[in-house]
Protein backbone atom coordinates (compact mmCIF):
# COMPACT_ATOMS: atom_id res chain seq x y z
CA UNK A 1 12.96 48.20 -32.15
CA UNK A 2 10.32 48.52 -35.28
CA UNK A 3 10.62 46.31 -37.97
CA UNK A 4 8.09 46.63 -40.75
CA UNK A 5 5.85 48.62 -37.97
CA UNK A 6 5.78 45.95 -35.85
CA UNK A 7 6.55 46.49 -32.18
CA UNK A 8 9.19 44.13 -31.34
CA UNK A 9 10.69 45.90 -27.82
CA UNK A 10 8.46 42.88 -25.85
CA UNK A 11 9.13 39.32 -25.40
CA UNK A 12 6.49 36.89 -24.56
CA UNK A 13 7.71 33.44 -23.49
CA UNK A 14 5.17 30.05 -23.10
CA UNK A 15 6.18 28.33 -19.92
CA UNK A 16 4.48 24.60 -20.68
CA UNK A 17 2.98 23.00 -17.12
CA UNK A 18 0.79 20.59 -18.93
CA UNK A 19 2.83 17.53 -16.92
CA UNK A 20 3.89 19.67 -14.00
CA UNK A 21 1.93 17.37 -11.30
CA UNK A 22 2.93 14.28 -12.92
CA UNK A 23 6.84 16.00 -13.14
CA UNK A 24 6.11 16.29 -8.86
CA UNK A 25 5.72 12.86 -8.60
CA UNK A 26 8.26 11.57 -10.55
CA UNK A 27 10.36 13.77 -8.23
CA UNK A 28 9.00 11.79 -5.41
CA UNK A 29 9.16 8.81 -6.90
CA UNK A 30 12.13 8.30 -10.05
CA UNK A 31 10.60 4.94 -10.17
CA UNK A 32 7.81 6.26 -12.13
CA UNK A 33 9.91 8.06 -14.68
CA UNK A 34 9.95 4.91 -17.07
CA UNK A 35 6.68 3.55 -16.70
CA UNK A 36 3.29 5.23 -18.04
CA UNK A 37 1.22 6.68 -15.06
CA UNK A 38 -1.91 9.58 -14.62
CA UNK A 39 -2.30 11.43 -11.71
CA UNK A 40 -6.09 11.39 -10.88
CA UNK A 41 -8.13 8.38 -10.57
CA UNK A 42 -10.46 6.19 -13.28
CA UNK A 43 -12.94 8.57 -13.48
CA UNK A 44 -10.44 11.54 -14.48
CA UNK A 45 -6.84 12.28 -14.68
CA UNK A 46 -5.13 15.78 -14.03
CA UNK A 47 -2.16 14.64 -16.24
CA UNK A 48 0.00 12.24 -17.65
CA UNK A 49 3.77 11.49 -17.66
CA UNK A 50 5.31 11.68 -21.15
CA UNK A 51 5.38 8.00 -21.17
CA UNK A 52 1.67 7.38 -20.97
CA UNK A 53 1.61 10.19 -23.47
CA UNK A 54 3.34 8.16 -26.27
CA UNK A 55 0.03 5.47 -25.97
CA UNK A 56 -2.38 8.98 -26.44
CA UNK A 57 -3.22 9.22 -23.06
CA UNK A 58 -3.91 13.31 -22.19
CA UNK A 59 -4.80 15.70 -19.40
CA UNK A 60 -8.45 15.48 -18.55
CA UNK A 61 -8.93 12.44 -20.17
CA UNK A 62 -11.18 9.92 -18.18
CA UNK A 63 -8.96 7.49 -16.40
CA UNK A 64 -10.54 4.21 -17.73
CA UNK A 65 -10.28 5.23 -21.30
CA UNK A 66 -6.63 5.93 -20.44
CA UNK A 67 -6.43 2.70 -18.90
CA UNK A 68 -7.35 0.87 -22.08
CA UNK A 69 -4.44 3.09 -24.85
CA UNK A 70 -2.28 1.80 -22.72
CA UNK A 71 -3.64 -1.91 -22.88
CA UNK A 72 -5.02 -2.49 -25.97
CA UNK A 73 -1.73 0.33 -28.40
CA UNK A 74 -2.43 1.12 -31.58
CA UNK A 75 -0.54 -1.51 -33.84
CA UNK A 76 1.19 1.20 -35.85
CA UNK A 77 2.82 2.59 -32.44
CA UNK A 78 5.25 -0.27 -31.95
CA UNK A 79 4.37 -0.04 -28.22
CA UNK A 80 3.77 -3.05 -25.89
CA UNK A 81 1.35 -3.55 -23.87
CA UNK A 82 1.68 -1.45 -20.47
CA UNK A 83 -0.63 -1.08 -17.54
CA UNK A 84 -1.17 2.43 -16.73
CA UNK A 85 -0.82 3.37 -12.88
CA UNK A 86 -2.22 6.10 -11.14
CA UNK A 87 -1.48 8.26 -8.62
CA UNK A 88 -3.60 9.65 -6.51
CA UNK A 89 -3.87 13.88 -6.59
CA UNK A 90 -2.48 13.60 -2.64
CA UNK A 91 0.17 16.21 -2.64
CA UNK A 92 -1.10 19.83 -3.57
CA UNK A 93 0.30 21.75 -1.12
CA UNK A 94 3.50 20.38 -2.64
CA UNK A 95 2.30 21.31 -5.48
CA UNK A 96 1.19 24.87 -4.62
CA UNK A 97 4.76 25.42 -2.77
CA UNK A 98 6.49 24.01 -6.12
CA UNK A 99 4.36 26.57 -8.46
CA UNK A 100 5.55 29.36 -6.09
CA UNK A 101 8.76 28.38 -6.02
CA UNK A 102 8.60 28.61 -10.34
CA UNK A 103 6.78 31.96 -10.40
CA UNK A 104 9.66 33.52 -8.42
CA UNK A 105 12.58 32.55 -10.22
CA UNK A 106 9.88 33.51 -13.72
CA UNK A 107 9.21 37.11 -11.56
CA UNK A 108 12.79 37.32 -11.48
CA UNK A 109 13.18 37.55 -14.88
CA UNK A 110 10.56 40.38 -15.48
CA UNK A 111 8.16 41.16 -12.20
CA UNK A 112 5.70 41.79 -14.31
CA UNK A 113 4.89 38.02 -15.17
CA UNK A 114 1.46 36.56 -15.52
CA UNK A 115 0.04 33.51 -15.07
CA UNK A 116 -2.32 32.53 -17.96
């Protein structure tokens, strides 16, 4: 349909995999689920769980600055002290099968999909 000579007959949607290898672990694992962890190592993590998140830690962040938000919170966060735990980038063929297993159900909606 137009509207105001816009072209409004395609939908674009934003499918969010910022967490997705730390969402595989927690799979693995539900005892991570609770407790602020990176996939990677000190020198660099892949990703962080939403936990870590809340103490600012971020995708490609270096692991031992990571290490230390989740130490040393900022006093205005209200969070306690937590030691961050990592895990170890180990399982990317589970990965790989995982992000297959996402595009198809996605190319089921429209087989046209694209991966950014």
């Amino acid at each position: 349909s137009e509207d105001d000579g816009r072209d409004l007959s395609r939908t674009f949607v934003h499918v969010d995999m910022d967490a997705f290898f730390a969402g595989i672990e927690i799979l693995k694992n539900p005892d991570l689920a609770n407790v602020p962890f990176g996939t990677g190592s000190l020198a660099m993590l892949s990703t962080a769980n939403y936990e870590a998140r809340k103490y600012g830690v971020r995708s490609a962040m270096p692991g031992f600055i990571a290490k230390e938000l989740c130490r040393k919170p900022s006093p205005r966060s209200n969070l306690k002290p937590a030691e961050l735990l990592f895990v170890g980038n180990y399982r990317h063929g589970e990965y790989s099968h995982v992000s297959k297993q996402i595009m198809k159900v996605l190319e089921g909606f429209d087989p046209h999909i694209k991966r950014a």
